[in-house]
Protein backbone atom coordinates (compact mmCIF):
# COMPACT_ATOMS: atom_id res chain seq x y z
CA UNK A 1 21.79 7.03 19.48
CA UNK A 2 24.84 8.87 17.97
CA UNK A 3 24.33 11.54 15.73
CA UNK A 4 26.89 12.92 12.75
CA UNK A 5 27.27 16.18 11.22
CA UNK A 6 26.00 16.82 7.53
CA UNK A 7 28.85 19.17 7.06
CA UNK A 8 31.74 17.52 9.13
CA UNK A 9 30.41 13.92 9.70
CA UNK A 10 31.66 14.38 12.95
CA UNK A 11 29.77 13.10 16.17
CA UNK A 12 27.55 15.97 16.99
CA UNK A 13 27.49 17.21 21.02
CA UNK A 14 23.75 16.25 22.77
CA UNK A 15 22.94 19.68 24.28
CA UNK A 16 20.18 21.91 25.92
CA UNK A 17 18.84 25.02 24.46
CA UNK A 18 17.45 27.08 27.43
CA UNK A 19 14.05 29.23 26.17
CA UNK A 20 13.46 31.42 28.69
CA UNK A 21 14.96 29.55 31.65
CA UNK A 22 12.16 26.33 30.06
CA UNK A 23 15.10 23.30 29.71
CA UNK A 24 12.70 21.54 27.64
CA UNK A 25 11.01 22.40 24.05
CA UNK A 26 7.82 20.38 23.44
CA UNK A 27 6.96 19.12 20.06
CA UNK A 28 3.36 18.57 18.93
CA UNK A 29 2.09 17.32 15.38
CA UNK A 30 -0.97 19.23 14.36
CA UNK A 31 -3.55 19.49 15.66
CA UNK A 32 -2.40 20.58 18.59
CA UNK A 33 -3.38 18.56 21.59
CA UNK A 34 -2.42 19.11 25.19
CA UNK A 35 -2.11 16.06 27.38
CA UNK A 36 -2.07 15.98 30.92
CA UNK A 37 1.15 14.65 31.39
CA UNK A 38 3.74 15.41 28.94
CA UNK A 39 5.75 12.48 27.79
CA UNK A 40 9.76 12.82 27.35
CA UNK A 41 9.26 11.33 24.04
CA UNK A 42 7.91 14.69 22.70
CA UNK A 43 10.87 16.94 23.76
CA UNK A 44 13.36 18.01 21.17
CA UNK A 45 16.96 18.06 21.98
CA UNK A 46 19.85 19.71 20.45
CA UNK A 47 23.09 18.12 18.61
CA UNK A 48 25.34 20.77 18.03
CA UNK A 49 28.54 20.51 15.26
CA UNK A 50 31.99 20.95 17.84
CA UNK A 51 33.61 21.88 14.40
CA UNK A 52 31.87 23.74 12.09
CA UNK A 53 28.37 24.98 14.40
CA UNK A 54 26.06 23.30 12.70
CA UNK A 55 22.83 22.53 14.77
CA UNK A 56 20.28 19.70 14.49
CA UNK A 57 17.09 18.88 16.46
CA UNK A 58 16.24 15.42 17.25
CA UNK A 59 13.22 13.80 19.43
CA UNK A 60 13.40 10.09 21.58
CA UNK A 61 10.63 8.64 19.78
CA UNK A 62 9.79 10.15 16.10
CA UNK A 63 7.57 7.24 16.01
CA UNK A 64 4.76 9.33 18.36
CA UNK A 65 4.58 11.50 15.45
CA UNK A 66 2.95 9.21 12.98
C-alpha cells in the first residue's frame, strides 16, 4: 500500500527505525498480551516525508487491532 504525506502529499519512503539495534517495534492493544509467536502483522513500520520530514507509523493488518 502507498502512503502520502499530510503536509506534501507526496509518496512517503517505507523505512526502519532501529531501537536499540531491535529492527522491529511491536504493537499491542491493551491489555497487553504476549503470544508465543509474534505475528508480522503487529509490527509498526515507518513512512518518512523525502520533502518536508514528516513521519508516520503504519501496521500490515490494523484489522488485528479490533
Amino acid at each position: 500500500m502507498e502512503y502520502f504525506c499530510a503536509n506534501c502529499n507526496i509518496a512517503l519512503t517505507k523505512c526502519i527505525a532501529p531501537v536499540q539495534g531491535i529492527r522491529e517495534l511491536l504493537i499491542y492493544k491493551p491489555p497487553i498480551k504476549f503470544r508465543e509467536s509474534q505475528n508480522q502483522d503487529d509490527i509498526a513500520i515507518p513512512f518518512v516525508c523525502c520533502s518536508c520530514g514528516h513521519i508516520e507509523w503504519y501496521v500490515e493488518n490494523p484489522e488485528n487491532f479490533k
